[in-house]
Structures are given as C-alpha cells and as structure tokens.
Protein backbone atom coordinates (compact mmCIF):
# COMPACT_ATOMS: atom_id res chain seq x y z
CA UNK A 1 1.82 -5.86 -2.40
CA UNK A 2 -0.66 -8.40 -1.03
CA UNK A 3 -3.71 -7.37 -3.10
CA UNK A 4 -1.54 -9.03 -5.57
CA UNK A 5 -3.42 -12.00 -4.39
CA UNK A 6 -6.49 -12.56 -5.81
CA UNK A 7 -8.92 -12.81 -2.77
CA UNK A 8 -7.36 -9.84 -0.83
CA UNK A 9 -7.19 -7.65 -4.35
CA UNK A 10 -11.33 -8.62 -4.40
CA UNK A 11 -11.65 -7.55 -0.91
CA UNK A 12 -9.64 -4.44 -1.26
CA UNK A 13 -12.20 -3.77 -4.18
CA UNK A 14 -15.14 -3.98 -2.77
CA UNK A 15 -13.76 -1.25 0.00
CA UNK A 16 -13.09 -3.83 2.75
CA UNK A 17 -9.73 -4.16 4.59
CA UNK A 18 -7.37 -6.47 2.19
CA UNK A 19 -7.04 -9.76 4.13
CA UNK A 20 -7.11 -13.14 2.43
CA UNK A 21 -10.02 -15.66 2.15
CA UNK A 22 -10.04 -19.30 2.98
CA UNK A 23 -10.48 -21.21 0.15
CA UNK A 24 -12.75 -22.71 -1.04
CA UNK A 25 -14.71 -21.06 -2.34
CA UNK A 26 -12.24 -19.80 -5.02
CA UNK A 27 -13.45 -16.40 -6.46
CA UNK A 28 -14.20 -18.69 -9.93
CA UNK A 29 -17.04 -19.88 -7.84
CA UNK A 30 -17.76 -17.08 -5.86
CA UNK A 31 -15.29 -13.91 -5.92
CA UNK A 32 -16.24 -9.90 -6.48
CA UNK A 33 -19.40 -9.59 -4.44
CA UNK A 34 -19.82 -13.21 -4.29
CA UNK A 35 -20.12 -13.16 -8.12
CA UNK A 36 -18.32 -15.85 -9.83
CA UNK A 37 -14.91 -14.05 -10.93
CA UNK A 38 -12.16 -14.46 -12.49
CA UNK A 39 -9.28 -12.95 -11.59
CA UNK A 40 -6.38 -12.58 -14.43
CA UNK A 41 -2.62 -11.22 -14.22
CA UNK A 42 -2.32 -8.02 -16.55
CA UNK A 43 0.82 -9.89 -18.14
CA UNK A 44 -2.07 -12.77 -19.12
CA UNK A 45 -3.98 -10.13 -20.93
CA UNK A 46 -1.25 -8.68 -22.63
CA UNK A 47 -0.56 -11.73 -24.58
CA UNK A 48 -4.62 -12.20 -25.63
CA UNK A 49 -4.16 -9.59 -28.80
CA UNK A 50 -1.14 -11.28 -30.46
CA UNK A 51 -2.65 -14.90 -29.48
CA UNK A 52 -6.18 -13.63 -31.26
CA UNK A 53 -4.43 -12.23 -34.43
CA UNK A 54 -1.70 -15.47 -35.01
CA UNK A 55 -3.76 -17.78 -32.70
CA UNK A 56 -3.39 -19.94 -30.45
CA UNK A 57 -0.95 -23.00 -31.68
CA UNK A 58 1.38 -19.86 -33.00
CA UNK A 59 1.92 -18.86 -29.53
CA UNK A 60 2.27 -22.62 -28.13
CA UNK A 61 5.08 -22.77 -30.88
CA UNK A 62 7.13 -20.30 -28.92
CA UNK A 63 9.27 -21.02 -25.95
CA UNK A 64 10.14 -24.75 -24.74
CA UNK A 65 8.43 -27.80 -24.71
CA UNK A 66 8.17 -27.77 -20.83
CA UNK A 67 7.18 -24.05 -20.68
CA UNK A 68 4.98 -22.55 -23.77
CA UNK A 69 4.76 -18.99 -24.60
CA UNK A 70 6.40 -15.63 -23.63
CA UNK A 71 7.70 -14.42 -20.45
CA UNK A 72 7.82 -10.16 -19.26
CA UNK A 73 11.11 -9.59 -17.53
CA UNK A 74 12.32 -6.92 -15.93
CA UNK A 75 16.04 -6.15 -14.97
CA UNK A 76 17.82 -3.70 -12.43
CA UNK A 77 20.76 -1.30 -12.66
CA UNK A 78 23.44 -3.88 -12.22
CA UNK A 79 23.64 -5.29 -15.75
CA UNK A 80 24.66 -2.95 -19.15
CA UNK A 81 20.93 -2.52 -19.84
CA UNK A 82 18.26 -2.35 -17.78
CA UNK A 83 14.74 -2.25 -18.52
CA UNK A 84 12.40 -4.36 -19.85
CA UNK A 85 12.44 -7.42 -22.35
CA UNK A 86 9.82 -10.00 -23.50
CA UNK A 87 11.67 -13.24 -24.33
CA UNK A 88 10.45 -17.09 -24.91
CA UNK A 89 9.93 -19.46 -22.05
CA UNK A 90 13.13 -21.47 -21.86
CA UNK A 91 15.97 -18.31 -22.46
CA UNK A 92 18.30 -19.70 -19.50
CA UNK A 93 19.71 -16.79 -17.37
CA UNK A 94 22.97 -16.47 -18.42
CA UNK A 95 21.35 -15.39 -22.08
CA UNK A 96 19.54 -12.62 -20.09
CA UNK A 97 21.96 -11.42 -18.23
CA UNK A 98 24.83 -11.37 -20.20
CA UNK A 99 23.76 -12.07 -23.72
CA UNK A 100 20.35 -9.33 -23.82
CA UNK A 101 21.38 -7.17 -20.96
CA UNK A 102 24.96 -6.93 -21.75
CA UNK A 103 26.62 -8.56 -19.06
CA UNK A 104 27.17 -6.93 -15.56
CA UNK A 105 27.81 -3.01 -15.29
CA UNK A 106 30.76 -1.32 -15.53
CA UNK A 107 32.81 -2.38 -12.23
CA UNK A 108 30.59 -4.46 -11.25
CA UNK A 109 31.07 -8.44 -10.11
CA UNK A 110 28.32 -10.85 -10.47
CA UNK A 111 27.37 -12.10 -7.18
CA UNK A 112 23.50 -13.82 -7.25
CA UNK A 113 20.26 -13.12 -8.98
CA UNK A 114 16.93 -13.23 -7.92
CA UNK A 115 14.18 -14.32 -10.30
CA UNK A 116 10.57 -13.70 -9.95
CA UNK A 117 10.22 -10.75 -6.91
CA UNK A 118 10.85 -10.28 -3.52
CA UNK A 119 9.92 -14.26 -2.79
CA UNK A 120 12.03 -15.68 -5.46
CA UNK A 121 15.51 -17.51 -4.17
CA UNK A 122 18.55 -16.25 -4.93
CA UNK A 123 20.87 -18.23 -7.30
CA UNK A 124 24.66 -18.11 -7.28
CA UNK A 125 26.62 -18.13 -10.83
CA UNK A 126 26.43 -22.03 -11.12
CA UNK A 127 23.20 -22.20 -11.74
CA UNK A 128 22.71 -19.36 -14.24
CA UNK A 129 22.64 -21.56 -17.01
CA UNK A 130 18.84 -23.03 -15.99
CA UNK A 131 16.21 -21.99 -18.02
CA UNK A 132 13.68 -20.11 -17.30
CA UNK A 133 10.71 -22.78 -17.41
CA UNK A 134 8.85 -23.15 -14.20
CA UNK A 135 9.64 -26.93 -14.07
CA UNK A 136 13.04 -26.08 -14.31
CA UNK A 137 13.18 -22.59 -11.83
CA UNK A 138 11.08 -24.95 -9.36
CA UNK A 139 13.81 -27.98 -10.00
CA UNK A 140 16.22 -25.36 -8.33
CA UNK A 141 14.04 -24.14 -5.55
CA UNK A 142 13.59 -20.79 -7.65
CA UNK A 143 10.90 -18.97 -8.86
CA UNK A 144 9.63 -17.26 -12.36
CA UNK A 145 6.91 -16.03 -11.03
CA UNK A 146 6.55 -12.43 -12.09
CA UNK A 147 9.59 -12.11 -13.89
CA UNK A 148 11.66 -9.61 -12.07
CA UNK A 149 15.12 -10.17 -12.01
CA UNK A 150 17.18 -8.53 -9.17
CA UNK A 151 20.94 -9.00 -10.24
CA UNK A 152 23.55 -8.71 -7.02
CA UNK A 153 27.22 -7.85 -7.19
CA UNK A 154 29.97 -8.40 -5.27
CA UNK A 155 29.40 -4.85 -3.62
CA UNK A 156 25.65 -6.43 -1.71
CA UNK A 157 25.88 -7.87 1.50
CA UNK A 158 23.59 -10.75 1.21
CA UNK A 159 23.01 -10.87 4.71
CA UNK A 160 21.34 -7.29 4.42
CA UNK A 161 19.72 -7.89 1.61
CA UNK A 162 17.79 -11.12 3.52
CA UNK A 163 17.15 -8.88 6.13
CA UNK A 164 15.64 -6.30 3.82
CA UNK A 165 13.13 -9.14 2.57
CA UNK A 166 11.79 -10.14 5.97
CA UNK A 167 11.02 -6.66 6.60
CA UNK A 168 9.11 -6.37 3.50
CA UNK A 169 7.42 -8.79 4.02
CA UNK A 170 6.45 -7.72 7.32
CA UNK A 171 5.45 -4.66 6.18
CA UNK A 172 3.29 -5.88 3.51
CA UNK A 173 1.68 -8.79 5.41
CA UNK A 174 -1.97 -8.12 5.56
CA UNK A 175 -1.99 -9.24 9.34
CA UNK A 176 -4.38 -12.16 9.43
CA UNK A 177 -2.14 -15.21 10.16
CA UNK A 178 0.03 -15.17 12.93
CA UNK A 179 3.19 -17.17 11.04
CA UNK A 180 3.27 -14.34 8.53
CA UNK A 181 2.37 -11.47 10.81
CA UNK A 182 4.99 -12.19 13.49
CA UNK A 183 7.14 -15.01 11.94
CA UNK A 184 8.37 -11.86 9.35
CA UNK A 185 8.68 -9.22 12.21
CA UNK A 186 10.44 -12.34 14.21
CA UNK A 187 12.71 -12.79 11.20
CA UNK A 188 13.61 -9.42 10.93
CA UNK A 189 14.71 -9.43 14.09
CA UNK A 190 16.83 -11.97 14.05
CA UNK A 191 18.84 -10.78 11.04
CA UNK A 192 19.38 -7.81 13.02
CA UNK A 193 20.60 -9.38 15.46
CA UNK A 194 23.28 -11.47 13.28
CA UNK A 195 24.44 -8.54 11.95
CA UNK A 196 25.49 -6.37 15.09
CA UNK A 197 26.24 -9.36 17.06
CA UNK A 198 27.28 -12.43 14.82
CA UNK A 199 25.91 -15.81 13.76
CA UNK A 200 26.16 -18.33 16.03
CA UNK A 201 24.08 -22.01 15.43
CA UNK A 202 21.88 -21.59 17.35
CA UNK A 203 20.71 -18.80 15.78
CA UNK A 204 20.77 -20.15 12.09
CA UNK A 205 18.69 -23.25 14.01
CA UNK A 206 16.29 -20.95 15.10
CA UNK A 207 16.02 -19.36 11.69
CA UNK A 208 15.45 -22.58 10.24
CA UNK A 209 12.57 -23.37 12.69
CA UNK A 210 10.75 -20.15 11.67
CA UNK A 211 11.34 -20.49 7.96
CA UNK A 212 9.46 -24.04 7.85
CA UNK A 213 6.93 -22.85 10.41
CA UNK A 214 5.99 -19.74 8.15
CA UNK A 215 6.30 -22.13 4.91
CA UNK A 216 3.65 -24.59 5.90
CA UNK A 217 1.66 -22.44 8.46
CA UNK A 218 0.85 -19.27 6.62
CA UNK A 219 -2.29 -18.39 4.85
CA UNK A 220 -1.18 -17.65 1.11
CA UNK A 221 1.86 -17.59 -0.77
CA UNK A 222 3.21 -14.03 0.53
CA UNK A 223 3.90 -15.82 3.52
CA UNK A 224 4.83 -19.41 2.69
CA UNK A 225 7.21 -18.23 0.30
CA UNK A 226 8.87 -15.96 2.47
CA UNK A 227 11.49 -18.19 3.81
CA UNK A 228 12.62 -18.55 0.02
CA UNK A 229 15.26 -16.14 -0.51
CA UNK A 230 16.42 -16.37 3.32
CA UNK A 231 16.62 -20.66 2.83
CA UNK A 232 18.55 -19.88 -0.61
CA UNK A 233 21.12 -17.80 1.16
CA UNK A 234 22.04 -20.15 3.34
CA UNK A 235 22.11 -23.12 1.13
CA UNK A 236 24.41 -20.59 -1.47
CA UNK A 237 25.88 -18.24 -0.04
CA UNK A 238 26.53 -19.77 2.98
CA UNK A 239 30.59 -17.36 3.19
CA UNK A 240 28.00 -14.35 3.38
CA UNK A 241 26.97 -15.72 6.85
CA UNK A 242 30.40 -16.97 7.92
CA UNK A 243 31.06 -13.22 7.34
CA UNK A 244 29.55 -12.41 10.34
CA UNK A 245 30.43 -15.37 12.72
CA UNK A 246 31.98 -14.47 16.04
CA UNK A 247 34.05 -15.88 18.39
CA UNK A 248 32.13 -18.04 21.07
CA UNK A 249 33.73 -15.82 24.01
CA UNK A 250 32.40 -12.49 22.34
C-alpha cells in the first residue's frame, strides 16, 4: 500500500527498500534514478483517450463547477450492486448509494460510509447528501481520494472496524518515521484495549494525543491521515464508543 506514494513507488522501482523521500526535491525535478519524473495515477491516464478524442473543454463540461471531470468508484457488498461505476464529480452520496447501487442489501441497515480508502473518515447518514467534490468531501473532514466507498451497516461494530484501520496501517507503514511506525502499532493497541476492557477518558484523551501527534508528525500522507477515520468515529459515532464504557469500579 505505501508504494502508492510516489517517492516510495520510485524507490521500490529502482529495487531499493520502499521508504519515502524528503521533499524537495519532488520526483518532477528529480525522481526515477534522479531523472526528472513524473509520476501519474492509472485513473489519470484512463481519462487521456476520451479527453484526446472530445477534448479537453468536453471533459471540463462534466461534473460541477467546484470539481471538473469524472470520478472511478468502487462499492462493497453492502449495497444492491456492487462493483464499479464512473460518475461526474459532484453525484452526492446518497445518489450512489441508493440511487446507482440500489440502496442497502437485503437486511441490511445503513450505518456509515467511508469514501476514498482506508484513510477516508467515516460519515454517518446526515451527511450523505454532500457531493462528491473535494472542496466539499474536505468541507466535511472526508476524503475522495481514490474513490472507494466502504458502506457499513448496522451489523459493524465501528469500534472494530477503527481498530482494523490502525492495524493496517501499521502493517503497511514503510517504517521510517517513528509517529507512523509506532503511533499505528500504539493505536492498535489501544483499541484493543477498549474493547476487552472499556473506554474510559482517559483513554479517548490519550487517543486524541496520538491522533494529532501522527497527523502533524508523520512523513507522508499514509500516516498523517491515519487518525482520519479513528477522529470521524468519535466525532459520529460517538454511541459506538459509549458501547463499550465501563463502570469506574470495574
């Protein structure tokens, strides 16, 4: 996952361990073999063969004002129809879900989505009517980024689920700043210990601490934007945690 970003994907290439570079220099100035490169998302390539044939103001005509162009989604097994759809910027989320995918599956109760990958927040049903612009995903604290789209029901346990995400992340952290490599391990832990033994405040303070220490410490987005989902939760969702509250004498 981390040699999605573009100085540890041009390490990784040239057969070097995949840790990300200080910048500058950016790879545009020096990059692949400290060749100026430029480094492109495959979803940024896809569009270049309709853009050449119709050109360029026909594909600024599509989507919003605030957000031009198409947008690759994919969606997971708890809507009607899964797969994946290419809609215009500005669609709001309630269209996707319920409108293109069909609504939630059969027995299923919406709960919160998560836009944009394992780093995106997770939105609760008020807020499904924002569109998907990145002005207006970023308004909410969200994130289009990639443009998957995890749907939750009323069967997750939010609380696991934010677990689940600082594991992955400390799994897939390449290692080479310490409020990434341990702040994710550190998180991990103490998820795991909310959920055998409760939430108390000082725990959630703690959490806190380590969320804004991993936001404005870490290295690259993988782990600056970790704390997303877990900070959404909270602000959201915050029953799921009451969920596992305990008594002060236990």
């Amino acid at each position: 996952y981390i040699c999605g970003e573009e100085t540890s994907l041009l390490r990784s290439l040239e057969g070097l361990p995949a840790l990300v570079s200080t910048r500058p220099p950016f790879p545009a100035q020096e990059g692949l073999w400290r060749c100026p490169t430029a480094v492109n998302n495959v979803e940024t390539i896809h569009t270049l063969p309709w853009i050449i044939e119709h050109g360029g103001e026909a594909y600024t005509a599509l989507g919003s004002e605030m957000s031009r162009g198409t947008k690759v989604l994919s969606l997971n097994t708890r809507v009607q129809r899964p797969g994946i759809y290419e809609v215009e910027l500005g669609i709001t989320l309630r269209q996707v879900i319920f409108d293109l995918a069909g609504g939630m599956a059969d027995g299923q109760t919406f709960k919160a989505v998560q836009v944009g990958g394992p780093l995106g927040g997770l939105l609760p049903e008020s807020l499904l009517d924002t569109p998907l612009e990145f002005e207006a995903m970023a308004a909410v604290d969200a994130l289009l980024g990639h443009g998957g789209i995890v749907v939750y029901s009323q069967e997750d346990d939010l609380v696991k689920i934010g677990r689940g995400l600082f594991h992955f992340c400390a799994v897939e952290s390449c290692g080479k700043c310490f409020p990434c490599r341990i702040g994710a391990v550190r998180g991990t832990e103490l998820f795991d210990q909310m959920i055998e033994t409760g939430v108390p405040d000082q725990r959630l303070a703690l959490l806190g601490d380590l969320c804004e220490t991993m936001k404005y410490g870490s290295l690259c987005a993988m782990g600056g934007m970790t704390p997303a989902p877990i900070e959404s939760i909270v602000e959201h969702f915050p029953e799921e945690l009451e969920r596992y509250r305990r008594p002060a004498a236990e």
